[in-house]
N, C-alpha and C. Protein backbone atom coordinates (compact mmCIF):
# COMPACT_ATOMS: atom_id res chain seq x y z
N UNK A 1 0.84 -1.19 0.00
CA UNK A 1 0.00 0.00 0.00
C UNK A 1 0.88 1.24 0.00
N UNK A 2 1.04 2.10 -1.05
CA UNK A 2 1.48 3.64 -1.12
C UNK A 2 0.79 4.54 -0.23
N UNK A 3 1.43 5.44 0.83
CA UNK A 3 1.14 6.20 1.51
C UNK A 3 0.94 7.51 0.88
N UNK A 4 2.11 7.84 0.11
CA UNK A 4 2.41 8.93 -0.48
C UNK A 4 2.68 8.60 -2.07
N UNK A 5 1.06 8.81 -2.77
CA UNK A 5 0.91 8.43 -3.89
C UNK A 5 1.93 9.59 -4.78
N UNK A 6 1.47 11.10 -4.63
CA UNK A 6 2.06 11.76 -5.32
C UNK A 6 3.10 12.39 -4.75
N UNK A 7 4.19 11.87 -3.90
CA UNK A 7 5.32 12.24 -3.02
C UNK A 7 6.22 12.18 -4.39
N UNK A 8 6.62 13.53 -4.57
CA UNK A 8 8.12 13.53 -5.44
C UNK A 8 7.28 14.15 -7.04
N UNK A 9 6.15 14.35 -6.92
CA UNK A 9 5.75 14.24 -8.66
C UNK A 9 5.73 15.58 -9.20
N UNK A 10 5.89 16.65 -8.19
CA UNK A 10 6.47 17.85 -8.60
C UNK A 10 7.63 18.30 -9.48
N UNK A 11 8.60 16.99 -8.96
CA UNK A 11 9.80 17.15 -9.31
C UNK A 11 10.36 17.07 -10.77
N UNK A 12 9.28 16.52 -11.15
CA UNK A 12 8.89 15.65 -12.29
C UNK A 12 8.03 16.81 -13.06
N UNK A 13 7.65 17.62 -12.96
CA UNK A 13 7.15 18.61 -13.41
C UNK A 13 5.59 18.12 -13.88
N UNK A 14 5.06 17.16 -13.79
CA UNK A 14 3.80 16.86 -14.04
C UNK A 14 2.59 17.26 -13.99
N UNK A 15 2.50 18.19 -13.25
CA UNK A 15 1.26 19.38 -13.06
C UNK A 15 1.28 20.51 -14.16
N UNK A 16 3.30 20.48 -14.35
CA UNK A 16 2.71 21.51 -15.37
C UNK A 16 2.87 21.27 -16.95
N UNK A 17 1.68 21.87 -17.63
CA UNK A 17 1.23 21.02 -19.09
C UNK A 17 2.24 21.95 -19.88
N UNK A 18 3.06 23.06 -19.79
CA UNK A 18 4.14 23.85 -20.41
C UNK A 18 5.11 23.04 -21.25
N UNK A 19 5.63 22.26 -19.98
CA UNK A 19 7.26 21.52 -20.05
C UNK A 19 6.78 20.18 -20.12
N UNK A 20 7.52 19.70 -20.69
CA UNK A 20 7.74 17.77 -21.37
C UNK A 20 8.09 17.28 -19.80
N UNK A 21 7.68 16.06 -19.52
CA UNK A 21 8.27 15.39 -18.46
C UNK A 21 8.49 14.15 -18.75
N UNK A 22 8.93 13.48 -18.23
CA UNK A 22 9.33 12.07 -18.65
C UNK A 22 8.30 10.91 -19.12
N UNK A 23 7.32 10.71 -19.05
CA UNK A 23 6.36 10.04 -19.57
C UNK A 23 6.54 10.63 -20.97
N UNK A 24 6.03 12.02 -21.06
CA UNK A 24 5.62 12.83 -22.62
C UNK A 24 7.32 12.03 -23.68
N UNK A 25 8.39 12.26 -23.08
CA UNK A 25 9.60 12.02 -23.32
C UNK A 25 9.35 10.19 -24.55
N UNK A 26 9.13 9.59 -23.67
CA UNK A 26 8.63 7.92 -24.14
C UNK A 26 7.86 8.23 -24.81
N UNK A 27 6.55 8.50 -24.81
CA UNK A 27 5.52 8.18 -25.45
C UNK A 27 5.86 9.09 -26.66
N UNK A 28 6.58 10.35 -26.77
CA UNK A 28 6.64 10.88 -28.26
C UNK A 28 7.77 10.22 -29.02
N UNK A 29 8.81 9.64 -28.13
CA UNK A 29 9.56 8.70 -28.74
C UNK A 29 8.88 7.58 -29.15
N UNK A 30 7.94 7.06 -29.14
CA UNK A 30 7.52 5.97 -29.42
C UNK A 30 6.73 6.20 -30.74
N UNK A 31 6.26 7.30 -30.58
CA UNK A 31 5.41 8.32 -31.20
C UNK A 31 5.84 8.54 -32.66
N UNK A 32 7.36 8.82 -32.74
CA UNK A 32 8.40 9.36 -33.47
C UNK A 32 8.51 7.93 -34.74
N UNK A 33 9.23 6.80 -33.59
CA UNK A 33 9.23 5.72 -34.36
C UNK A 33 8.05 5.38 -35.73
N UNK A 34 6.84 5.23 -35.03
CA UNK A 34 5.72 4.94 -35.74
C UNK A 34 5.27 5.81 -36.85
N UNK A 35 5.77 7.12 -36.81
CA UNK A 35 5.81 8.51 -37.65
C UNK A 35 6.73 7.72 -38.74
N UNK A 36 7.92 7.35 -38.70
CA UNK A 36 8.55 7.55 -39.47
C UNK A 36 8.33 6.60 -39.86
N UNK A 37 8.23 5.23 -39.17
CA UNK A 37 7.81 3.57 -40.22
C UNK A 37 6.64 4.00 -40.87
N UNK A 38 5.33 5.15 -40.74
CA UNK A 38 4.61 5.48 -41.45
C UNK A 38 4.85 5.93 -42.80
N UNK A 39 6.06 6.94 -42.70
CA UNK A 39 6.27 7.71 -44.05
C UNK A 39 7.37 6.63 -44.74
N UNK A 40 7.66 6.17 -44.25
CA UNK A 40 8.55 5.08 -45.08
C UNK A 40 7.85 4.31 -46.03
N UNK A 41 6.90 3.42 -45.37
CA UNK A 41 6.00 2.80 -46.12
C UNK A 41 5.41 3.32 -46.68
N UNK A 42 5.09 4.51 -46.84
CA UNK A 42 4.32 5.22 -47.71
C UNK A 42 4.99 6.40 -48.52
N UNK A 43 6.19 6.39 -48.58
CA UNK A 43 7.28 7.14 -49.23
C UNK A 43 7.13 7.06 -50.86
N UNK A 44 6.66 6.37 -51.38
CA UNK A 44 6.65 6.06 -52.85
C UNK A 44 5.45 6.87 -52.98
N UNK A 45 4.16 6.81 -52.30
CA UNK A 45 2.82 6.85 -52.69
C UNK A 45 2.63 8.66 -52.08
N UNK A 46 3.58 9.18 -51.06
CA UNK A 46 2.98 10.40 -50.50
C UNK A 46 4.16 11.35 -51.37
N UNK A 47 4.18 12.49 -52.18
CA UNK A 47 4.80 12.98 -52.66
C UNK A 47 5.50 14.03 -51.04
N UNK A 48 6.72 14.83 -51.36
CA UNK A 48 6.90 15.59 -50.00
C UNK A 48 5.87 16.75 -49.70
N UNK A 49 4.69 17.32 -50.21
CA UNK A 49 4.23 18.52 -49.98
C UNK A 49 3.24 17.64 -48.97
N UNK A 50 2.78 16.38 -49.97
CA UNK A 50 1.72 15.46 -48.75
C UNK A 50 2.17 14.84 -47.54
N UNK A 51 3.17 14.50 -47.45
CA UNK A 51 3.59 14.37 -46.13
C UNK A 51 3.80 14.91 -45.34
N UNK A 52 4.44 15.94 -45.68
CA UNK A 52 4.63 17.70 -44.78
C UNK A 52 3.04 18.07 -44.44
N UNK A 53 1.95 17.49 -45.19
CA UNK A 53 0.62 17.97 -44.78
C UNK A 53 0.42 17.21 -43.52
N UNK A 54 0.46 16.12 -44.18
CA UNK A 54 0.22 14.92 -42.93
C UNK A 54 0.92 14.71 -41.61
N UNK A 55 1.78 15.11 -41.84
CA UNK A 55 2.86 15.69 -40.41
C UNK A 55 2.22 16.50 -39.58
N UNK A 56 2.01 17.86 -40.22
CA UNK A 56 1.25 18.88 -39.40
C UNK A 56 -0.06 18.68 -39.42
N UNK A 57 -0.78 17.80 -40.12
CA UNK A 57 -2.00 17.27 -39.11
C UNK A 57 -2.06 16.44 -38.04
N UNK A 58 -1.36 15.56 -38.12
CA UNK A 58 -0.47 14.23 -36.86
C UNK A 58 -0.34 15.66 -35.59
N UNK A 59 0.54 16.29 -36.03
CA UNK A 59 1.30 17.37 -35.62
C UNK A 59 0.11 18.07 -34.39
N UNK A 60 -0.86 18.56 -35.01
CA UNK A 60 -1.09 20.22 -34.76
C UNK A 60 -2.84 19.34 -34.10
N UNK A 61 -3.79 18.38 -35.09
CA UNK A 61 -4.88 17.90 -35.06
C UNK A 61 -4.75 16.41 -33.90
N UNK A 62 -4.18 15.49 -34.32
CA UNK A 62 -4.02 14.70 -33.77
C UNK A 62 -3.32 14.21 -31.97
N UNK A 63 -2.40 14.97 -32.27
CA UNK A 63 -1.64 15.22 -31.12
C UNK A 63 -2.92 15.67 -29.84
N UNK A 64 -3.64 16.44 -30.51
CA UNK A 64 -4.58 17.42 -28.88
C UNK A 64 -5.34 16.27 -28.82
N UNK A 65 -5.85 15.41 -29.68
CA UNK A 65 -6.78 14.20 -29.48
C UNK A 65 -6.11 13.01 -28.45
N UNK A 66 -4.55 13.23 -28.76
CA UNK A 66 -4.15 12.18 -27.94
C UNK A 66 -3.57 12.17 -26.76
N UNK A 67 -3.26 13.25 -26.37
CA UNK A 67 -1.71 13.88 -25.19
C UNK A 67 -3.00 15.12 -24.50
N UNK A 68 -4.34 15.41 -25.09
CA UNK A 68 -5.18 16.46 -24.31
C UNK A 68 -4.43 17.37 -23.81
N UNK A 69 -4.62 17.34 -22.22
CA UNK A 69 -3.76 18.90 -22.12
C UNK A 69 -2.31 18.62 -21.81
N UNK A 70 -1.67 17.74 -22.02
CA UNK A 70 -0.52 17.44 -22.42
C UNK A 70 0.10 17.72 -23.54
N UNK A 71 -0.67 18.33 -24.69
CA UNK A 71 -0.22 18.39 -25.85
C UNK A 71 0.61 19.13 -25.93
N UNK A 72 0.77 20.45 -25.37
CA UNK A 72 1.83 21.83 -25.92
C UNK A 72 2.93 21.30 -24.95
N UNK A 73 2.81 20.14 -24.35
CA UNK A 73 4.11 19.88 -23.81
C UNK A 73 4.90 18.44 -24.88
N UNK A 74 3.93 18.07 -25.08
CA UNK A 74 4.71 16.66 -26.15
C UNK A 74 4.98 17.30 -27.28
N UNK A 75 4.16 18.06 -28.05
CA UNK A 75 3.82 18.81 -29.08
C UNK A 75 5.61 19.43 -29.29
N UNK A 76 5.89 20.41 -28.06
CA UNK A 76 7.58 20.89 -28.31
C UNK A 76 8.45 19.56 -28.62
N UNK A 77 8.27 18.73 -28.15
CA UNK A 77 9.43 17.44 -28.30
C UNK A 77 9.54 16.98 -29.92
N UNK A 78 8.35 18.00 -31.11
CA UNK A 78 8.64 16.81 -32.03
C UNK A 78 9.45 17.69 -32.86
N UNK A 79 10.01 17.44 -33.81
CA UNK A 79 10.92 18.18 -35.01
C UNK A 79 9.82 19.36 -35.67
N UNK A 80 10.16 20.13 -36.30
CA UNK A 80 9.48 21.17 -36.85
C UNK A 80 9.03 20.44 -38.28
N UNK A 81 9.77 19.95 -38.58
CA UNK A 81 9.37 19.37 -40.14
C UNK A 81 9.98 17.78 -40.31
């Protein structure tokens, strides 16, 4: 039994949705991977203006669907283009 569920989670910056914390860290790395085995496989079929679309929809649309108010903190972790 945990006494002190959220003992230390400050530290960790987790309250605030600004800054990346270590969870956001994994999961956009994981995030990243699957991005790119995406455009790979589909590298023949997406010319670059469509992928650059599809990026910044992943990007800008998708992301708030998945990370909620986590987003403007995972959201900084990914490449600009």
């Amino acid at each position: 039994m945990e006494l002190f569920l959220d003992f230390g989670m400050e530290y960790f910056g987790y309250d605030d949705t600004t800054k990346p914390n270590i969870d956001d860290y994994r999961k956009m790395d994981e995030a990243m991977e699957k991005m790119v085995g995406f455009f790979n496989k589909h590298a023949e079929s997406l010319g670059e203006k469509a992928a650059s679309e599809v990026y910044e929809f992943m990007k800008k649309n998708v992301l708030d669907l998945t990370a909620e108010k986590r987003a403007p903190a995972a959201r900084s972790l990914l490449p600009v283009t």
